[in-house]
C-alpha atoms as a PDB file:
ATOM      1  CA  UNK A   1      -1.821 -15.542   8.910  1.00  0.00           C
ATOM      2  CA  UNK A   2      -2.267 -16.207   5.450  1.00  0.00           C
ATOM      3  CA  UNK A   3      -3.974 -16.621   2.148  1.00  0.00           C
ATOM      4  CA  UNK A   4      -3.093 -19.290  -0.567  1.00  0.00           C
ATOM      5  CA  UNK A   5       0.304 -20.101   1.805  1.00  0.00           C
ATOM      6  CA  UNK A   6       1.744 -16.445   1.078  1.00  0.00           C
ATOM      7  CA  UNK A   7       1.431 -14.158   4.060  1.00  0.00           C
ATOM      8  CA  UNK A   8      -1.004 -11.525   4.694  1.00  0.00           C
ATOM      9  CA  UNK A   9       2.411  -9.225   5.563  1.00  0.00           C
ATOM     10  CA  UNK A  10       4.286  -9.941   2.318  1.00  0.00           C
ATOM     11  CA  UNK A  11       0.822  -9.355  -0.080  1.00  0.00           C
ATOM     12  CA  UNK A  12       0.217  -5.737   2.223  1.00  0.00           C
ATOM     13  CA  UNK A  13       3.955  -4.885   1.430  1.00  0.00           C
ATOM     14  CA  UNK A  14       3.836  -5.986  -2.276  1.00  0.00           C
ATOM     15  CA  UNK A  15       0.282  -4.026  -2.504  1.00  0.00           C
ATOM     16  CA  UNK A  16       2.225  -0.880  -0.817  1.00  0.00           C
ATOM     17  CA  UNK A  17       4.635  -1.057  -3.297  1.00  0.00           C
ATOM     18  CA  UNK A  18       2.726  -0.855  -6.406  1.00  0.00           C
ATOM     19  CA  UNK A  19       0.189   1.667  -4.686  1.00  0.00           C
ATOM     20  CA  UNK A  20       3.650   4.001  -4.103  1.00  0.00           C
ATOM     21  CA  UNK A  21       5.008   3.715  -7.591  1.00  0.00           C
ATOM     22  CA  UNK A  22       1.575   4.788  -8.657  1.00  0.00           C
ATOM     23  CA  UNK A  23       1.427   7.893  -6.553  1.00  0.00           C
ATOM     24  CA  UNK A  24       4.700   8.648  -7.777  1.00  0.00           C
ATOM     25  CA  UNK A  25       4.002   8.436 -11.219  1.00  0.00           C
ATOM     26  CA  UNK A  26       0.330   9.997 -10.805  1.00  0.00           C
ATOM     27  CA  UNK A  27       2.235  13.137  -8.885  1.00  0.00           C
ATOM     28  CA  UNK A  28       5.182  13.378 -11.759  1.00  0.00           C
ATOM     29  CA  UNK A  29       2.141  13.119 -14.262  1.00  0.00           C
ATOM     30  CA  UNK A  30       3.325  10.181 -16.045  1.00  0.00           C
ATOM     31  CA  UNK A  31      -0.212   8.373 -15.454  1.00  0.00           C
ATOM     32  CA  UNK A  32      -3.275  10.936 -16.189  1.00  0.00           C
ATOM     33  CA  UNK A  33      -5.147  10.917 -12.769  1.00  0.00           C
ATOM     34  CA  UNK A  34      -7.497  13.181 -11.246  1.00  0.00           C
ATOM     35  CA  UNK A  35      -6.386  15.013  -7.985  1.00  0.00           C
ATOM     36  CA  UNK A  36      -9.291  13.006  -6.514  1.00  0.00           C
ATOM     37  CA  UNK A  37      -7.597  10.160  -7.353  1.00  0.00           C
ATOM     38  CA  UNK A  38      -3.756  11.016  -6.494  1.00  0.00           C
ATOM     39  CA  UNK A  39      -5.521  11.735  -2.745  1.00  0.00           C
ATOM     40  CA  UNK A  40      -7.832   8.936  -2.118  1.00  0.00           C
ATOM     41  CA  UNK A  41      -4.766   6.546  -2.808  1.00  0.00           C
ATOM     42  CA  UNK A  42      -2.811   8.587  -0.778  1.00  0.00           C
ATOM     43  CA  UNK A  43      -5.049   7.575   2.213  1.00  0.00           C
ATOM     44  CA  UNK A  44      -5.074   4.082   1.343  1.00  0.00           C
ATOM     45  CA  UNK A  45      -1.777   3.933   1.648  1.00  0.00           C
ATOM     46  CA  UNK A  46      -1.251   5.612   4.725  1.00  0.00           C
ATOM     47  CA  UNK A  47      -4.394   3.133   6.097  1.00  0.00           C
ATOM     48  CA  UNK A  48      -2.631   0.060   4.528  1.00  0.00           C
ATOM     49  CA  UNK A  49       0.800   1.264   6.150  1.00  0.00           C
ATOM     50  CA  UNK A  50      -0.696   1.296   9.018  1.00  0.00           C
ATOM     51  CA  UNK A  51      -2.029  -2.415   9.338  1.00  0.00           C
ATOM     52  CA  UNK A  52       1.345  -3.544   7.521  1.00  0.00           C
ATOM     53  CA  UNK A  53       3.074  -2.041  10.131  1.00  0.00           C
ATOM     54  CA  UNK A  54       1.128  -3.058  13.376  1.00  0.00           C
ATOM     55  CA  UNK A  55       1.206  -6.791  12.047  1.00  0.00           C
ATOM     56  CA  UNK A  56       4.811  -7.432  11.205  1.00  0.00           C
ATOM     57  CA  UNK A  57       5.040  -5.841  14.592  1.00  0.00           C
ATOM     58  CA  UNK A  58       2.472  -8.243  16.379  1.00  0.00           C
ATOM     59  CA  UNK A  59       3.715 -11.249  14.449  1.00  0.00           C
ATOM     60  CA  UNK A  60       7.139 -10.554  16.477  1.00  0.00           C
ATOM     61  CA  UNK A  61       5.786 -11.318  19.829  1.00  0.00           C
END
């Protein structure tokens, strides 16, 4: 699967990325964020993890 030729993998794994650099610098306090914040991105990630995971594992088969 994907959008504009790049695959829907690749874009969840880029997206991770940038979500996990902001959790890092929202937890070391570099970036103001609210605790609200800091956890609701948390769960997005762990969401977004999941479905990264379970189709680069599907696409295998």
């Amino acid at each position: 699967m994907t959008i504009a030729g790049v695959p829907i993998i690749l874009l969840l794994g880029i997206t991770l990325f940038l979500l996990l650099i902001f959790q890092l610098m929202s937890g070391l306090r570099i970036i103001k964020a609210s605790f609200a914040t800091h956890k609701k991105v948390g769960m997005l990630v762990v969401i977004l993890a999941m479905v990264h995971g379970l189709l680069a594992i599907t696409s295998n088969m």
